[in-house]
C-alpha atoms as a PDB file:
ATOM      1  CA  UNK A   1       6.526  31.386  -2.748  1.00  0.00           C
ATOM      2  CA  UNK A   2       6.595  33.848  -5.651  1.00  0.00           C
ATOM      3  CA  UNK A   3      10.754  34.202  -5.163  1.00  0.00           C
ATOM      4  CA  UNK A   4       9.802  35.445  -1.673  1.00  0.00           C
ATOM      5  CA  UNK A   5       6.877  37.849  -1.634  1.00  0.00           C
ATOM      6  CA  UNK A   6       5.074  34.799   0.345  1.00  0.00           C
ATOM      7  CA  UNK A   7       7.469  34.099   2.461  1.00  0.00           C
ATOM      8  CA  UNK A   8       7.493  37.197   4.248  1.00  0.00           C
ATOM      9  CA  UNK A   9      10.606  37.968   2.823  1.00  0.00           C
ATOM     10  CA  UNK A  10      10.102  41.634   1.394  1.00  0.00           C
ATOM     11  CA  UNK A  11       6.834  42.514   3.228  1.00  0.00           C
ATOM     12  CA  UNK A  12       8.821  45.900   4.938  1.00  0.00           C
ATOM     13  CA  UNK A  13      10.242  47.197   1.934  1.00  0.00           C
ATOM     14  CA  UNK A  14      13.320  45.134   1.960  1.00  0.00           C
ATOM     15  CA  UNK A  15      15.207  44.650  -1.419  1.00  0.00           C
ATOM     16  CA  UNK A  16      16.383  41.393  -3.203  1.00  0.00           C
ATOM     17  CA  UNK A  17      20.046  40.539  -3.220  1.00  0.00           C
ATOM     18  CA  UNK A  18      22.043  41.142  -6.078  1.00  0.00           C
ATOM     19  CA  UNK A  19      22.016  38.235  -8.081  1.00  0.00           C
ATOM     20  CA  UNK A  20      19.359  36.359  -5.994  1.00  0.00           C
ATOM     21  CA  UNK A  21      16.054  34.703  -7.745  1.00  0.00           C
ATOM     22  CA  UNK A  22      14.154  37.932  -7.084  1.00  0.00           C
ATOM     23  CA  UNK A  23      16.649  40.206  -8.470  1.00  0.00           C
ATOM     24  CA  UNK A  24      16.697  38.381 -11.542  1.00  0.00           C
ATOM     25  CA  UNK A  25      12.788  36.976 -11.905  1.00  0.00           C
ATOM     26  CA  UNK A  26      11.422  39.463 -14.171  1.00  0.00           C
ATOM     27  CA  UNK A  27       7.554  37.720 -13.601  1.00  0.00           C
ATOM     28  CA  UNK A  28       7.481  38.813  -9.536  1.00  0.00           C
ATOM     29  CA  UNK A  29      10.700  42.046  -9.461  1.00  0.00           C
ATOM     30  CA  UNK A  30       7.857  44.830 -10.055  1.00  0.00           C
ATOM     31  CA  UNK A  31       5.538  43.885  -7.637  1.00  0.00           C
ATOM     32  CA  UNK A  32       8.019  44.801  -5.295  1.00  0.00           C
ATOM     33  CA  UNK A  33       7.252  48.483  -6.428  1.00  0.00           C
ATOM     34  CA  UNK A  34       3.556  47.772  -6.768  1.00  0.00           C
ATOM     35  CA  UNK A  35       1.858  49.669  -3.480  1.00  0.00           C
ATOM     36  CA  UNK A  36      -1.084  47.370  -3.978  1.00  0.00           C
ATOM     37  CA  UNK A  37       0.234  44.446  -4.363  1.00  0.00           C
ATOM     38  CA  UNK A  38       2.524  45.153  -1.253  1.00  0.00           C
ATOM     39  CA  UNK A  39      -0.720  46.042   1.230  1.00  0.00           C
ATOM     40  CA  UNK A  40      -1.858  42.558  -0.107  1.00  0.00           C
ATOM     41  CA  UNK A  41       1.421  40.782   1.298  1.00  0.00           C
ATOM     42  CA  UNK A  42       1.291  42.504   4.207  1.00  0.00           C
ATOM     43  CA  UNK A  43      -2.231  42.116   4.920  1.00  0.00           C
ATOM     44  CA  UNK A  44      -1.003  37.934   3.766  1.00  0.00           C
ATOM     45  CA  UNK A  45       1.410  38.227   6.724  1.00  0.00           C
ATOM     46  CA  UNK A  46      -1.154  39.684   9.452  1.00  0.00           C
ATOM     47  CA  UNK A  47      -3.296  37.157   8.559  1.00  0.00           C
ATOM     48  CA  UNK A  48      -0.316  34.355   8.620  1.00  0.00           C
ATOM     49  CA  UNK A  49       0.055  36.189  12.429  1.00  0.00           C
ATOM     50  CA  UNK A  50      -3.196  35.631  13.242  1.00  0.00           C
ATOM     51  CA  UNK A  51      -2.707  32.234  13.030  1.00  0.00           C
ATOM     52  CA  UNK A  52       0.508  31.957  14.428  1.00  0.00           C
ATOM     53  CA  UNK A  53       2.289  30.572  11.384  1.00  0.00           C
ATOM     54  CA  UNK A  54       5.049  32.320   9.162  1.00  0.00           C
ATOM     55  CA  UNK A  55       4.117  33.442   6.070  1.00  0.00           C
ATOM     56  CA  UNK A  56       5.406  30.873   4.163  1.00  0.00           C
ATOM     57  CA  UNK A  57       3.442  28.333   6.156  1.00  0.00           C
ATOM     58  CA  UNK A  58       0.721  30.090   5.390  1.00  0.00           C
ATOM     59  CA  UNK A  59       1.031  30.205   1.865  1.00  0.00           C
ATOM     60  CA  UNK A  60       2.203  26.406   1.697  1.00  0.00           C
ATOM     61  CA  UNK A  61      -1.318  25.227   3.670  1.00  0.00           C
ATOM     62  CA  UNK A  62      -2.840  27.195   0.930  1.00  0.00           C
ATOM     63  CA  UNK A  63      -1.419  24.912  -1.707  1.00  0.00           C
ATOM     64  CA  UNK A  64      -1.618  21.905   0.225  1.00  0.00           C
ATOM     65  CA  UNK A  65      -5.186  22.699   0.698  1.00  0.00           C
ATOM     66  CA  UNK A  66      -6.077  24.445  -2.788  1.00  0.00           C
ATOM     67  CA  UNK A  67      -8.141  22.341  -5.053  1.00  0.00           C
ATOM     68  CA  UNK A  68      -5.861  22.603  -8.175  1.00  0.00           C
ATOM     69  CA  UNK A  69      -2.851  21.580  -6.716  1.00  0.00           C
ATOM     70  CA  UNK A  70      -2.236  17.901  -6.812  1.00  0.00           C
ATOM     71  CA  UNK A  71       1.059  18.161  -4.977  1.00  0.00           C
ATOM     72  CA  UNK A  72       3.008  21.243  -3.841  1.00  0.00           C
ATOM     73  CA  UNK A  73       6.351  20.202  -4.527  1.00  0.00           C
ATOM     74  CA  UNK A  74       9.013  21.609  -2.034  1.00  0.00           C
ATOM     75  CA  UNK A  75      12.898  21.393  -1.584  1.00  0.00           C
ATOM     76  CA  UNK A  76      13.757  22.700   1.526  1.00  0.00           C
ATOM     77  CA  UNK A  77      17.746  23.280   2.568  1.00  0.00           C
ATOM     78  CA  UNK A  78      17.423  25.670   5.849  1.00  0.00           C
ATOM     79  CA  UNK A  79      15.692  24.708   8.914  1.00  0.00           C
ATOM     80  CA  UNK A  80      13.588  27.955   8.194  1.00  0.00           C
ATOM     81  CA  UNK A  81      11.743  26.166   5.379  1.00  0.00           C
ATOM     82  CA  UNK A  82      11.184  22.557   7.018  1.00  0.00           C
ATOM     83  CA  UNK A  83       9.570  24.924   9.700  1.00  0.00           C
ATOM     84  CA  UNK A  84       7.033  26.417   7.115  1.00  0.00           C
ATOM     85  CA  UNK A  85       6.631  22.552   5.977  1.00  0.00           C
ATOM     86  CA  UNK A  86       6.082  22.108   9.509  1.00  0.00           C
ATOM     87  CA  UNK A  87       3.332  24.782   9.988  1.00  0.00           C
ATOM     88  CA  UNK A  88       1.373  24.110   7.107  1.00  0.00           C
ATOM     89  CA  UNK A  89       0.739  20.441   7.834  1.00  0.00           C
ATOM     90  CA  UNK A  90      -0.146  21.639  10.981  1.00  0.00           C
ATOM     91  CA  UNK A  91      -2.511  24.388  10.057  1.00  0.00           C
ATOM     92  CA  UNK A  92      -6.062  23.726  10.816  1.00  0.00           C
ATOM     93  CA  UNK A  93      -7.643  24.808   7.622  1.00  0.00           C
ATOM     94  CA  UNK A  94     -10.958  26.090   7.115  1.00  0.00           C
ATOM     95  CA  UNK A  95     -13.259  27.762   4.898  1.00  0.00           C
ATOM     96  CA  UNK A  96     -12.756  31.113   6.589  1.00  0.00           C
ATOM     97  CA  UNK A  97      -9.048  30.916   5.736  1.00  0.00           C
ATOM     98  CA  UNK A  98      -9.698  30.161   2.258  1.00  0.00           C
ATOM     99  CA  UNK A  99     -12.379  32.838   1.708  1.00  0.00           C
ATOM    100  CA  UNK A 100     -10.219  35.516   3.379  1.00  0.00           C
ATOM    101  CA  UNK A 101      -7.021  34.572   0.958  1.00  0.00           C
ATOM    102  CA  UNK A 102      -9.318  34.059  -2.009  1.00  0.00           C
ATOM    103  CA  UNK A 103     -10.558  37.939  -1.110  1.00  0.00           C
ATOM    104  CA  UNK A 104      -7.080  39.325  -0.713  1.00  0.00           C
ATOM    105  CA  UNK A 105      -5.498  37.830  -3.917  1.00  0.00           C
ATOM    106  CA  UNK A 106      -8.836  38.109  -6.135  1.00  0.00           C
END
């Protein structure tokens, strides 16, 4: 989930705990201050919206359903997170989807 970007977590300029993965994952903590890379997450979440999932469902349908992952592997602990497991087996996916997050993230 990219320590949250994909999960809608920081998509309205909200800021990473102290101490929490984001604060702390040097790979994903400057995209937080990246303008473009923040109108791609929230163009991500209208688009999650759009198809009445969470974010994070949305972005784990697009592993389920990418052609280089074998197996997303997921660990869920809140009931938040079995509902994005929920949501992306649900998720009637279709080549439209995939073109639209290939165009956003490409």
């Amino acid at each position: 989930m990219a320590t949250g970007l994909l999960a809608g977590r920081y998509s309205n300029g909200e800021q990473p705990a102290h101490g929490s993965r984001a604060s702390i994952a040097s790979r994903h903590a400057h995209y937080l201050d990246d303008e473009q890379v923040m109108v791609k997450i929230r163009a991500f979440d209208r688009l999650a919206a759009e198809h009445d999932v969470t974010s994070a469902g949305l972005a784990l349908a697009w592993l389920v359903n990418h052609p280089l992952v074998a197996a997303p592997i997921v660990a869920p602990s809140k009931e938040s997170q079995w509902t994005a497991v929920h949501e992306a087996q649900k998720l009637p996916w279709t080549s439209q989807v995939a073109d639209r997050l290939d165009s956003l993230f490409s």
